[in-house]
N, C-alpha and C. Protein backbone atom coordinates (compact mmCIF):
# COMPACT_ATOMS: atom_id res chain seq x y z
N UNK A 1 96.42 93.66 124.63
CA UNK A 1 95.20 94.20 124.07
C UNK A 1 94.32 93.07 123.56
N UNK A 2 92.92 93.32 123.93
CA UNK A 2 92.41 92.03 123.25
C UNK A 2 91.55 92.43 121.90
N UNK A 3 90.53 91.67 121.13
CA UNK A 3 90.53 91.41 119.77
C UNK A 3 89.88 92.55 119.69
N UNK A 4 89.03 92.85 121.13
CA UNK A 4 87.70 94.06 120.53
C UNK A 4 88.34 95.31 120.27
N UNK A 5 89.40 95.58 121.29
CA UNK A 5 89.98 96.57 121.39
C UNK A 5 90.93 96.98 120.05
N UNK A 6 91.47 95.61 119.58
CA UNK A 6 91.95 96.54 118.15
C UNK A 6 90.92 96.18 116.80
N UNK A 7 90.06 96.31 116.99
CA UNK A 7 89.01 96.43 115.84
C UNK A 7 88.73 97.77 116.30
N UNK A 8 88.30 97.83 117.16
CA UNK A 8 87.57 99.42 117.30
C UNK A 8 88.99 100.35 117.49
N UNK A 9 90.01 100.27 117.53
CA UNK A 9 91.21 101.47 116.90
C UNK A 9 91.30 101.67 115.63
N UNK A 10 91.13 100.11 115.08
CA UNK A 10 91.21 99.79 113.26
C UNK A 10 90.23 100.44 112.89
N UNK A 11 88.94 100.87 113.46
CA UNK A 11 87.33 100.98 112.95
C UNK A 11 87.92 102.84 113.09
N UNK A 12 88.08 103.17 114.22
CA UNK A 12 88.35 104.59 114.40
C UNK A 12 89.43 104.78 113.32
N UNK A 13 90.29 104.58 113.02
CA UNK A 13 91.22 105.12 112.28
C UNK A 13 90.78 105.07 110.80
N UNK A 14 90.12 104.05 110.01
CA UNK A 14 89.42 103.82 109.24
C UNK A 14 88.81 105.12 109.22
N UNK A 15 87.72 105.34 110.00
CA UNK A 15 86.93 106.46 110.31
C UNK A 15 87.34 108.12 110.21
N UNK A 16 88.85 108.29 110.95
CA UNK A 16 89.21 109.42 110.71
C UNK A 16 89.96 109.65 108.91
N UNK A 17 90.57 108.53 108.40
CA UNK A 17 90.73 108.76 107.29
C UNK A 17 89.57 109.39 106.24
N UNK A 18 88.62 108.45 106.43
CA UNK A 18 87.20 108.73 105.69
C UNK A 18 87.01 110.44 105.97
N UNK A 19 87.17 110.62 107.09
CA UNK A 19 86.56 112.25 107.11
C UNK A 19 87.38 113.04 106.30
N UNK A 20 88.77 113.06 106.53
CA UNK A 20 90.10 113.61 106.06
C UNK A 20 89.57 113.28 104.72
N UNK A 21 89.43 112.68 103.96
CA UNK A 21 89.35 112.49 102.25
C UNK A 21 88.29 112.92 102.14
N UNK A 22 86.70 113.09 102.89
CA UNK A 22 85.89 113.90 102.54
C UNK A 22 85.65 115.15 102.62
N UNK A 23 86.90 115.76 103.63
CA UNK A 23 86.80 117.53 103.63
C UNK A 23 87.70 117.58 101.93
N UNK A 24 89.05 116.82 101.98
CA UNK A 24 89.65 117.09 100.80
C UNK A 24 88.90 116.86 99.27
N UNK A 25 88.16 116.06 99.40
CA UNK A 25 86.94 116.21 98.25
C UNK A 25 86.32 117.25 98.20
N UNK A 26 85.75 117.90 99.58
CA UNK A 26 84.95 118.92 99.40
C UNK A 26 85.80 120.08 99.17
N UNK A 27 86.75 120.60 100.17
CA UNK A 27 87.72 121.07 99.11
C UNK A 27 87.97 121.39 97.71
N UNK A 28 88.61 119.93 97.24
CA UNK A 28 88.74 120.00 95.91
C UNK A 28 87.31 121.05 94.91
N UNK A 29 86.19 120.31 95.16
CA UNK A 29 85.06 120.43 94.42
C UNK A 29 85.05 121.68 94.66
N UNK A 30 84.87 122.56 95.73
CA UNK A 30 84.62 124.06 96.05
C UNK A 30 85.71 124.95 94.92
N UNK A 31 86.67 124.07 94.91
CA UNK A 31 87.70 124.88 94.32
C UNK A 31 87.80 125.02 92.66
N UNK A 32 86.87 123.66 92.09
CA UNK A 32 86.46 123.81 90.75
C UNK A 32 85.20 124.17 90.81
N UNK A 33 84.61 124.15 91.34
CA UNK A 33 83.59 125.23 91.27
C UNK A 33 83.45 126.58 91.38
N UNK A 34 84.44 127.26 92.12
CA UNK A 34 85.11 128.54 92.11
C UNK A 34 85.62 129.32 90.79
N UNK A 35 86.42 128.24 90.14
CA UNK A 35 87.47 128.21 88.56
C UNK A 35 88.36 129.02 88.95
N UNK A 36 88.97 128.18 90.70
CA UNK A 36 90.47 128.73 91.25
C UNK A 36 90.96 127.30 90.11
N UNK A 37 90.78 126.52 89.57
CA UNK A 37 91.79 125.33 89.35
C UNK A 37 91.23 125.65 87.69
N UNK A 38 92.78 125.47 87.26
CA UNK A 38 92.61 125.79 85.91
C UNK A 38 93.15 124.21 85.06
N UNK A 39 92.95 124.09 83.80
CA UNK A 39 92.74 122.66 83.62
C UNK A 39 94.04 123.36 81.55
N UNK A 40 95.05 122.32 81.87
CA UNK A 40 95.40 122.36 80.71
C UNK A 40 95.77 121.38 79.74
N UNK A 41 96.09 121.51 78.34
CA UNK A 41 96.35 120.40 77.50
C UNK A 41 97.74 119.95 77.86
N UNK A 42 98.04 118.67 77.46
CA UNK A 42 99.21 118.55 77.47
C UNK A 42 100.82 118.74 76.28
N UNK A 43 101.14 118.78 76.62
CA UNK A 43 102.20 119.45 75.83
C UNK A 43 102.79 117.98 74.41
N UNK A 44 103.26 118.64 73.52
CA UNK A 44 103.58 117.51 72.44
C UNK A 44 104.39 116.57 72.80
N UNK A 45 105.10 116.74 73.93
CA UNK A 45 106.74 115.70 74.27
C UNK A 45 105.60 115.13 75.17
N UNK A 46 104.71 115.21 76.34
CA UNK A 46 103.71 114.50 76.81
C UNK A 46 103.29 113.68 76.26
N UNK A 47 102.72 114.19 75.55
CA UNK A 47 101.83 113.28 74.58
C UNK A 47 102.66 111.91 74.16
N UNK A 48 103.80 112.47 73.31
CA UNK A 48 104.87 111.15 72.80
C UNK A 48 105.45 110.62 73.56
N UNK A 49 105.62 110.53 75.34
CA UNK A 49 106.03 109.66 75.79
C UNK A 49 105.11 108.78 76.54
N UNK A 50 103.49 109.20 76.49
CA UNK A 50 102.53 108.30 77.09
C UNK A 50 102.63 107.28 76.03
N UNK A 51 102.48 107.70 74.50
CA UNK A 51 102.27 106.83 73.12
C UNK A 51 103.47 106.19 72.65
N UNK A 52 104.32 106.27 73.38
CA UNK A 52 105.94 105.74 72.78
C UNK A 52 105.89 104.17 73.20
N UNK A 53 105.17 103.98 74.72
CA UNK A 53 105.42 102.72 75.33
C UNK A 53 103.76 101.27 74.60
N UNK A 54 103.25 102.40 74.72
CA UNK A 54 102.07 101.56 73.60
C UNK A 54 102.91 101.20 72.22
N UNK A 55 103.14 101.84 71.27
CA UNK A 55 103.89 101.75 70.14
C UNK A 55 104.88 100.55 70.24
N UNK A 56 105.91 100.43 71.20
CA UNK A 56 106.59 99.54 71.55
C UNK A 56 106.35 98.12 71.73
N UNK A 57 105.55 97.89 72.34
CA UNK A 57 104.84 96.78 72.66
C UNK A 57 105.09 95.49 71.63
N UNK A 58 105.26 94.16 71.72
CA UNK A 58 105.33 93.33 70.89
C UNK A 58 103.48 93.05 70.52
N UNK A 59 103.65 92.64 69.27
CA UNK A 59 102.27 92.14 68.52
C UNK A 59 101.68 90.96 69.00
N UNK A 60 102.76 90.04 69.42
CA UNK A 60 102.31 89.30 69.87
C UNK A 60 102.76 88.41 71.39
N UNK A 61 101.60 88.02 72.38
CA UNK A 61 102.62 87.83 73.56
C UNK A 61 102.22 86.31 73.79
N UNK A 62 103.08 85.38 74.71
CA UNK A 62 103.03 84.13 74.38
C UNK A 62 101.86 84.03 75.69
N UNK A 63 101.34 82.60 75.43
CA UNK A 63 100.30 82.07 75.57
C UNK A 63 100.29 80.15 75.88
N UNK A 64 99.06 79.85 75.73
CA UNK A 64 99.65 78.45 75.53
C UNK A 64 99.59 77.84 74.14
C-alpha cells in the first residue's frame, strides 16, 4: 500500500468515528431535553471516598 492510500483509510476512519460521536451527542442531548435522563446527588460514602484521597495527601512534596 502506498502513503496516499493509508492517509485516506486513516482520514475515512477518522471520519466515520466523528459521525458515530455526533449522532451519540445528538442522542444524548435529545434525551435531556426530553427529561428521559434523570440527574442525582451523590450518596454520603461517595462523597467520602472522592475526599478521603485529597485528605491524604502529604503537605508537602519534594522539589529542588
Amino acid at each position: 500500500m502506498n502513503k496516499d492510500m493509508i492517509i485516506t483509510v486513516v482520514l475515512v476512519v477518522l471520519v466515520l468515528i466523528s459521525v458515530v460521536q455526533a449522532v451519540q451527542l445528538n442522542t444524548i442531548k435529545s434525551k435531556i431535553s426530553a427529561g428521559s435522563v434523570s440527574v442525582s446527588q451523590p450518596t454520603s460514602t461517595q462523597q467520602t471516598q472522592q475526599q478521603a484521597p485529597i485528605q491524604n495527601t502529604p503537605t508537602m512534596v519534594g522539589g529542588c
